[in-house]
N, C-alpha and C. Protein backbone atom coordinates (compact mmCIF):
# COMPACT_ATOMS: atom_id res chain seq x y z
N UNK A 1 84.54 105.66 85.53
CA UNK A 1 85.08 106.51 84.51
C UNK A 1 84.69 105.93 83.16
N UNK A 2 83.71 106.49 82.38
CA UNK A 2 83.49 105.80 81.11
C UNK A 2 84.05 106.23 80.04
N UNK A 3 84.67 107.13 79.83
CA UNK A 3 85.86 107.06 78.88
C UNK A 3 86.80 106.85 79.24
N UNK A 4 86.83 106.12 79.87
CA UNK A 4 88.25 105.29 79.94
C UNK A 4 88.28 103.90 79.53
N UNK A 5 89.43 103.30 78.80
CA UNK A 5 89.08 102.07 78.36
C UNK A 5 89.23 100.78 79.66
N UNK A 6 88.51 99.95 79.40
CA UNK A 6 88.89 98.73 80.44
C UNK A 6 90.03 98.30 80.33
N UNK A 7 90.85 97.77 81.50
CA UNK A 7 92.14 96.89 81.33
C UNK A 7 91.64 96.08 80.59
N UNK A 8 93.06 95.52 80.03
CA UNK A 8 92.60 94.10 79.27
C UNK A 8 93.03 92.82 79.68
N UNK A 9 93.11 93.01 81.65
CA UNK A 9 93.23 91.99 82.19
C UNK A 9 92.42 92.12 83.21
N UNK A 10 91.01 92.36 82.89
CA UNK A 10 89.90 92.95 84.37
C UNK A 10 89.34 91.43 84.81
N UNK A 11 89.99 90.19 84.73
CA UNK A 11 89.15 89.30 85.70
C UNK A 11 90.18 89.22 86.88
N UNK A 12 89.22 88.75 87.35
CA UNK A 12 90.06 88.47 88.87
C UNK A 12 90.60 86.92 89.15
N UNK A 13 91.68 87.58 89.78
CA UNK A 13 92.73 86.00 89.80
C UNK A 13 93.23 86.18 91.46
N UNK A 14 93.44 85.30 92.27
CA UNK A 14 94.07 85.52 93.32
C UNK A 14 95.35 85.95 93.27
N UNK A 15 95.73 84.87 92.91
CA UNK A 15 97.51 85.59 92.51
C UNK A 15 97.87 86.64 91.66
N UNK A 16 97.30 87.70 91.29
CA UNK A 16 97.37 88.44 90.95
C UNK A 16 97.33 89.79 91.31
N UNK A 17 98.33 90.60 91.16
CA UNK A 17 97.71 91.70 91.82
C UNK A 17 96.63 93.05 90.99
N UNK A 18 95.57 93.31 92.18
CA UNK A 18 95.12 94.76 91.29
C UNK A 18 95.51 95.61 92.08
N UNK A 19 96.32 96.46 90.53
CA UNK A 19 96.33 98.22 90.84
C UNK A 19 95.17 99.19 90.75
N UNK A 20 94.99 99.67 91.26
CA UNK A 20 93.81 101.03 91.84
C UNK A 20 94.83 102.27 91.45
N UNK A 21 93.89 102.92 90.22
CA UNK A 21 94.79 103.53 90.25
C UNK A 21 94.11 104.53 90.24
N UNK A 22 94.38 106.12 90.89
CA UNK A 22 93.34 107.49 90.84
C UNK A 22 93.61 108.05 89.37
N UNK A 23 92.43 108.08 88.56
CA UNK A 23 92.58 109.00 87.59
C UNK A 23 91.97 110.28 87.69
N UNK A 24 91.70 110.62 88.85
CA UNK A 24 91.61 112.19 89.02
C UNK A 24 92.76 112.69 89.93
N UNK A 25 93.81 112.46 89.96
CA UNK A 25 95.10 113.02 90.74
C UNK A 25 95.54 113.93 89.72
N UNK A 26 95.43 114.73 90.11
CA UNK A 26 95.91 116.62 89.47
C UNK A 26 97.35 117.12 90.15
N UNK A 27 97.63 116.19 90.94
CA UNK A 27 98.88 116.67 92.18
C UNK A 27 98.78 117.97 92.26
N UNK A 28 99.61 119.00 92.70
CA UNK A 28 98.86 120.44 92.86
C UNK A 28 98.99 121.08 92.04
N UNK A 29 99.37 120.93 90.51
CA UNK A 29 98.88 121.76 89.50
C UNK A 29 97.84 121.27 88.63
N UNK A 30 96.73 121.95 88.35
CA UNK A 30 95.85 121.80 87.24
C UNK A 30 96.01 121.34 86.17
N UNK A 31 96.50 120.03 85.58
CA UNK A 31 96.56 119.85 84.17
C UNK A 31 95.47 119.67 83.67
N UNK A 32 95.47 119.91 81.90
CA UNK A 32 94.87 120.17 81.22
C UNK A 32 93.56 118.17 81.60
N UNK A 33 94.39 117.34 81.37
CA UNK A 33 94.44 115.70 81.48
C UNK A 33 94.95 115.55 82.86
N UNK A 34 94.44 115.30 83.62
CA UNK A 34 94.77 114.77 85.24
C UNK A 34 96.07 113.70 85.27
N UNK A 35 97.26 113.98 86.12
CA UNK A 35 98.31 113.26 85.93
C UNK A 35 97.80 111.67 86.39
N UNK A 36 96.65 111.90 87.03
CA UNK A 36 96.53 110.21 87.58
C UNK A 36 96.45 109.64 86.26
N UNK A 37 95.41 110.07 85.54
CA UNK A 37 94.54 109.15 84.00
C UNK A 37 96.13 108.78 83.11
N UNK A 38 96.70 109.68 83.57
CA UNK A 38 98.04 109.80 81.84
C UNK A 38 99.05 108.52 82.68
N UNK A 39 99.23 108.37 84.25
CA UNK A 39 99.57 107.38 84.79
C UNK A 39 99.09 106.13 84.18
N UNK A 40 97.42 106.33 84.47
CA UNK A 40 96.57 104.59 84.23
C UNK A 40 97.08 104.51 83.01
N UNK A 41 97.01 105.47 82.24
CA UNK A 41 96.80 104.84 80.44
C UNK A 41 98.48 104.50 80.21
N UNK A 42 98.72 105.16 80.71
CA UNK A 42 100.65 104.51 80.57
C UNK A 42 100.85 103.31 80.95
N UNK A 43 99.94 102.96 82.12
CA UNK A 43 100.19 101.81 82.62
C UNK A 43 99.49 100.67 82.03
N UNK A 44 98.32 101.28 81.47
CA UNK A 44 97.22 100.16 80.73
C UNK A 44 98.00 99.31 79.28
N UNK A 45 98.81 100.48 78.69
CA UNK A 45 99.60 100.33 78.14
C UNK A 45 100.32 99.10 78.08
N UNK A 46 100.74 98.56 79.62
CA UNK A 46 102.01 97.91 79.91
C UNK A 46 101.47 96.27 80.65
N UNK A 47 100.03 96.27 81.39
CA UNK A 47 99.77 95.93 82.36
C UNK A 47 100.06 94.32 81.82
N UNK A 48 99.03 94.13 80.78
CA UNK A 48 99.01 92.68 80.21
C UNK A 48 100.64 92.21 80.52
N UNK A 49 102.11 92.19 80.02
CA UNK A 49 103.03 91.65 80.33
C UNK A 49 103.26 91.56 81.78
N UNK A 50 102.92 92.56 82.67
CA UNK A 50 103.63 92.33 83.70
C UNK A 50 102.34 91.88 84.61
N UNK A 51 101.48 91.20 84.14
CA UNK A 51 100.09 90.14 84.97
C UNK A 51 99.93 90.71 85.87
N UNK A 52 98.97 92.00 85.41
CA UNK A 52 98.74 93.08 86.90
C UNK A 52 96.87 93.40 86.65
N UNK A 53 96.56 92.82 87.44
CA UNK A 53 94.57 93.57 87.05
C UNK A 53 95.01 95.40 87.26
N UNK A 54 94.53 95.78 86.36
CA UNK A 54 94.24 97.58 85.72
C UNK A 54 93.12 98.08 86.42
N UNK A 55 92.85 98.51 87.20
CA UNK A 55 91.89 99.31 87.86
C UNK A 55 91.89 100.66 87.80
N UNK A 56 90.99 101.76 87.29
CA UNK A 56 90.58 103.00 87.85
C UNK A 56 89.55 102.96 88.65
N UNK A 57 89.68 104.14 89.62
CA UNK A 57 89.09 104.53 90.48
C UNK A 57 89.44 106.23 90.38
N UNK A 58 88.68 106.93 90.81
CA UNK A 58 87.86 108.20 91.11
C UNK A 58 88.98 108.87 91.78
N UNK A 59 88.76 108.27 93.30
CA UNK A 59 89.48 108.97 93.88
C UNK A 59 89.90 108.29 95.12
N UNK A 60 90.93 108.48 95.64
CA UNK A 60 91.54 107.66 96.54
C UNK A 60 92.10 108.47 97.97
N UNK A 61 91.56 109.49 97.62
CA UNK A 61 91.44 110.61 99.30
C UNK A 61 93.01 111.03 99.56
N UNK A 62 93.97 110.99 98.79
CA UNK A 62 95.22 111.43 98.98
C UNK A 62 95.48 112.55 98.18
N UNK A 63 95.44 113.11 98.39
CA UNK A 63 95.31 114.48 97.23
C UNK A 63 96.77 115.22 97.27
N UNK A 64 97.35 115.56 98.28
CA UNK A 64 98.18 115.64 98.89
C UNK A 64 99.81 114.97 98.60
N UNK A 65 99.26 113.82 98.39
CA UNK A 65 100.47 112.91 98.05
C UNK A 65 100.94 112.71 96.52
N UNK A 66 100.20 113.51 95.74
CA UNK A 66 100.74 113.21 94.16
C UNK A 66 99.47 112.49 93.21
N UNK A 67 100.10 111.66 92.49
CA UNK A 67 99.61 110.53 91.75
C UNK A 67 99.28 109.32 92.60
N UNK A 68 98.58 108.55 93.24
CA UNK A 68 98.30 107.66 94.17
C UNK A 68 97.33 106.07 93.50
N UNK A 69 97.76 105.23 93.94
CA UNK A 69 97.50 104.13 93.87
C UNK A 69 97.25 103.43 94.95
N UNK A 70 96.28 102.09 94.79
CA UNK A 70 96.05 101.06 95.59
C UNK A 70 96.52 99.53 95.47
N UNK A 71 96.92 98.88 95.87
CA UNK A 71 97.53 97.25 95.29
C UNK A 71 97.15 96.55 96.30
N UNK A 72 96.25 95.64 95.90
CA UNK A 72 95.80 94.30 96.76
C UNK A 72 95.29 93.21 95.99
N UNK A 73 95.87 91.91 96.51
CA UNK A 73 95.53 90.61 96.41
C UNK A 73 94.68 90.08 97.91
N UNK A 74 93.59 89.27 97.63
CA UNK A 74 93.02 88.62 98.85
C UNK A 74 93.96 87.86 99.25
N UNK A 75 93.94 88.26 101.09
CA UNK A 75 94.80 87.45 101.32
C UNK A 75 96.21 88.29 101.80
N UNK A 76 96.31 89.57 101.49
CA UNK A 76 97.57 89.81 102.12
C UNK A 76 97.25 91.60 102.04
N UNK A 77 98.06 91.99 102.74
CA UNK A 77 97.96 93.58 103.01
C UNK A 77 97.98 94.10 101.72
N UNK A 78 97.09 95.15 101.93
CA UNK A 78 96.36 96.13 100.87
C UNK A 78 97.52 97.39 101.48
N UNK A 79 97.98 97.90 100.11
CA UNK A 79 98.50 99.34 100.05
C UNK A 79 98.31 100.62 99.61
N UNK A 80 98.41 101.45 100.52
CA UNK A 80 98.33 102.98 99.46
C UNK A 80 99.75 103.56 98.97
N UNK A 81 99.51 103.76 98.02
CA UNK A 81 101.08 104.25 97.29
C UNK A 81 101.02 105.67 96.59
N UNK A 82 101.76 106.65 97.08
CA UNK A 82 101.82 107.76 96.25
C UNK A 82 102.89 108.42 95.82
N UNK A 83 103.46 109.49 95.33
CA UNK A 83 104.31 110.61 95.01
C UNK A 83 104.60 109.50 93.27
N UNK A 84 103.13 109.21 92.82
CA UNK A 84 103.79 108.52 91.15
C UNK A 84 103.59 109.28 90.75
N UNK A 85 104.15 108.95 89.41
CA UNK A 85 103.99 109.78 88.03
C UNK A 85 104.25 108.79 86.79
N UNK A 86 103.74 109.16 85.66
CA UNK A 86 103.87 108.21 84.47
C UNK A 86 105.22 107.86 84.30
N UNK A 87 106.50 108.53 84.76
CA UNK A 87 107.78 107.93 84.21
C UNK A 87 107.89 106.85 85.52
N UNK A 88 107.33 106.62 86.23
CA UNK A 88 107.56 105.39 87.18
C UNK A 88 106.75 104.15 86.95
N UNK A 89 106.19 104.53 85.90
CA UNK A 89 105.07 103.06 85.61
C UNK A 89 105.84 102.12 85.47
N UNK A 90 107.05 101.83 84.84
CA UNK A 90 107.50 100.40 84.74
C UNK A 90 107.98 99.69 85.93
N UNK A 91 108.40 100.94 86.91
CA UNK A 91 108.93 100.73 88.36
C UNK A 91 107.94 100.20 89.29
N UNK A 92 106.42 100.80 88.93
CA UNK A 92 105.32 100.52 89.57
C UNK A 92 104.94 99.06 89.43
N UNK A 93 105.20 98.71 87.76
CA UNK A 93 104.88 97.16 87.51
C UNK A 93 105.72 96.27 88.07
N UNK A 94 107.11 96.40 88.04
CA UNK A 94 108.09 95.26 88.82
C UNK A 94 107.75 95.60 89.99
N UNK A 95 107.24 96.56 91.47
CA UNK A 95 106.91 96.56 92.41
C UNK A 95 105.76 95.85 92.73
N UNK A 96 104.90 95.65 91.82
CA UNK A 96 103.34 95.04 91.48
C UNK A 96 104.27 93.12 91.38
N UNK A 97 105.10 93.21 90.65
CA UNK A 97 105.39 91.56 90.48
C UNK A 97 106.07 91.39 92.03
N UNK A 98 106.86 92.11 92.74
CA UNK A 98 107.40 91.67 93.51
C UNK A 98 106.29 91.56 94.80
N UNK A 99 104.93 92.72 94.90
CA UNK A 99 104.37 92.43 95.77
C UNK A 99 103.37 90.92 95.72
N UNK A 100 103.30 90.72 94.24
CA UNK A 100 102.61 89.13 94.01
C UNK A 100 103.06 87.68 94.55
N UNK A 101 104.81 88.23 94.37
CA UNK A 101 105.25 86.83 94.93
C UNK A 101 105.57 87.29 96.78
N UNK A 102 105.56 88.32 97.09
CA UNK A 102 105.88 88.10 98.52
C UNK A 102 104.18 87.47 99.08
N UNK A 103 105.10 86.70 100.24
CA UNK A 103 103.81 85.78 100.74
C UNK A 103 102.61 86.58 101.96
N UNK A 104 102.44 88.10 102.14
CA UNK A 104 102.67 88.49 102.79
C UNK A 104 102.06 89.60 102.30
N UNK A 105 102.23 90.05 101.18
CA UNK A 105 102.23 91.32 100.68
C UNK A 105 102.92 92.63 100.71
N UNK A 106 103.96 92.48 101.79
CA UNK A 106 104.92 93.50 102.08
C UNK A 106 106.21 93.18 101.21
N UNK A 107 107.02 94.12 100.33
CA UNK A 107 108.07 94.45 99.97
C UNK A 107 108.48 95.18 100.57
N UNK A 108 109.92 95.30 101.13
CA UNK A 108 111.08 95.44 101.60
C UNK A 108 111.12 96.87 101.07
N UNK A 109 111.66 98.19 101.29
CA UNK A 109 112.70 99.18 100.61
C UNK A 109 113.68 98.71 99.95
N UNK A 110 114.22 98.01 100.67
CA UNK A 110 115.57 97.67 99.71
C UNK A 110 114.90 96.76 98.81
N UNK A 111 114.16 96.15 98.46
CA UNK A 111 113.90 95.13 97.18
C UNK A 111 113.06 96.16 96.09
N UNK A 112 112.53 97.13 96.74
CA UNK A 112 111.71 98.26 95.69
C UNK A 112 112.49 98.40 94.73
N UNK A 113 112.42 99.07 93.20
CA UNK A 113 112.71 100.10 92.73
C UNK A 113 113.34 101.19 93.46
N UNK A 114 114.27 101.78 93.59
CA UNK A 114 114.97 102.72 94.26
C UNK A 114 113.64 104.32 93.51
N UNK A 115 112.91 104.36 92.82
CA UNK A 115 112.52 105.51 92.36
C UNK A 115 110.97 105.67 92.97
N UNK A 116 110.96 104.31 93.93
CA UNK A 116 109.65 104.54 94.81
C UNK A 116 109.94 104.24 96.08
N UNK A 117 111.07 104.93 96.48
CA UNK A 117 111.44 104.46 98.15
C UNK A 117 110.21 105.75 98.97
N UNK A 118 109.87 106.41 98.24
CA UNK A 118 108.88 107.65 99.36
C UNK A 118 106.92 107.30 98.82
N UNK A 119 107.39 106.02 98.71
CA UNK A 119 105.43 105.81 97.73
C UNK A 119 104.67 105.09 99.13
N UNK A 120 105.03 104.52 99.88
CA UNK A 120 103.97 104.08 100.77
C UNK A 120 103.42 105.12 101.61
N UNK A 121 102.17 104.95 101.91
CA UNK A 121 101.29 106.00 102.20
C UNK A 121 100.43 105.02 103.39
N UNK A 122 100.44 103.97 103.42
CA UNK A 122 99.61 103.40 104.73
C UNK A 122 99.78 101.87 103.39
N UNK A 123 99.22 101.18 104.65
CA UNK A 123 98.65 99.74 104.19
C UNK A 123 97.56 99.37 105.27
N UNK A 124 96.89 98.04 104.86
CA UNK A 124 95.34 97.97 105.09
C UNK A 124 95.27 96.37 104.99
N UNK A 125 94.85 95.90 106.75
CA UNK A 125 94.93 94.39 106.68
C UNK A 125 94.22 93.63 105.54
N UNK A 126 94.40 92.77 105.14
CA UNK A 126 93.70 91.50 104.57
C UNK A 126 92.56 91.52 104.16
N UNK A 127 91.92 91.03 103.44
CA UNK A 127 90.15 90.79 103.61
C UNK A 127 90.08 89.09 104.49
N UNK A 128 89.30 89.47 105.59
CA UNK A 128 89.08 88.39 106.20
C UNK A 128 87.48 88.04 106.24
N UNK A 129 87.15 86.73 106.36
CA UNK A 129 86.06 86.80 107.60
C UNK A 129 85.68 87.32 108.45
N UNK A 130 84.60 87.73 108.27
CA UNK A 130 84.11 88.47 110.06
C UNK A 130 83.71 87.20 111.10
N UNK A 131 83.64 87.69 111.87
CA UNK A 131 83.05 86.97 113.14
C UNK A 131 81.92 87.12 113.54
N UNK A 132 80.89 86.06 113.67
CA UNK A 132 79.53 86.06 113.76
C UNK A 132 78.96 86.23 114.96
N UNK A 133 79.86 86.31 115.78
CA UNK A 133 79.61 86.07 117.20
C UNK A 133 78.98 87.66 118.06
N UNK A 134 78.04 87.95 118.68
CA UNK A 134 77.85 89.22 119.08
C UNK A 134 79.05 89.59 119.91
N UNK A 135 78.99 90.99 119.50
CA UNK A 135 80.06 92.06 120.93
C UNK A 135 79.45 92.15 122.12
C-alpha cells in the first residue's frame, strides 16, 4: 500500500508483537475509505506507546468477518482476529501487550478486553524449522 504511511515501529524485535492489519476490509458496506485503512491509521496513531510492529497488508481472505487482523511473534501461535473496528483499537493494543507477555501466545477470553470476546478467527502454529529429512 503506498499511500499509506510506514509504522514508526517497522523493525523487527522478537518480543514484540506485529499486527497485520487488512486495509482493504470494507465489511459489507462500501465505504467511501475502507474500514480496515481508518482501523490501521487509528492504530498507527497509537502503536509506538503500546510497542506493537504496525503492519498493512492487502488482504487477509476474511471478508466475511469484518475488519480483520493478524498478530504474531516468532516463536508462538500466529492469530487471525476479526469483527474490529476503529473504536476497538485501544482494546486491540492491550490484547497485542497481553499476547507479548503470554509465553505461548494464547490469551485467555477472560483476560481479553471484554469488546473482543467474538475476534478470534483461527490461529496458526509457530514458525519452526523444517525437517531435512526426506518423506
Amino acid at each position: 500500500m503506498n499511500d499509506l504511511p510506514a509504522g514508526p515501529n517497522r523493525e523487527t524485535q522478537v518480543d514484540r508483537p506485529t499486527l497485520h492489519v487488512c486495509v482493504t476490509c470494507r465489511r459489507p458496506a462500501p465505504e467511501a475509505v475502507p474500514l480496515g485503512r481508518t482501523l490501521y491509521e487509528t492504530l498507527l496513531d497509537k502503536a509506538n506507546a503500546a510497542e506493537v510492529i504496525l503492519q498493512p497488508v492487502s488482504c487477509l481472505a476474511a471478508c466475511g468477518s469484518g475488519c480483520t487482523a493478524a498478530i504474531s511473534i516468532p516463536g508462538k501461535w500466529a492469530w487471525l482476529l476479526g469483527h474490529l473496528d476503529p473504536e476497538k483499537a485501544d482494546d486491540l493494543l492491550s490484547y497485542a501487550g497481553l499476547y507479548a507477555a503470554s509465553k505461548t501466545g494464547t490469551v485467555m477470553p477472560s483476560k481479553r478486553p471484554s469488546s473482543l470476546n467474538d475476534m478470534i478467527l483461527g490461529r496458526f502454529p509457530a514458525l519452526l524449522p523444517t525437517s531435512q529429512e526426506p518423506t
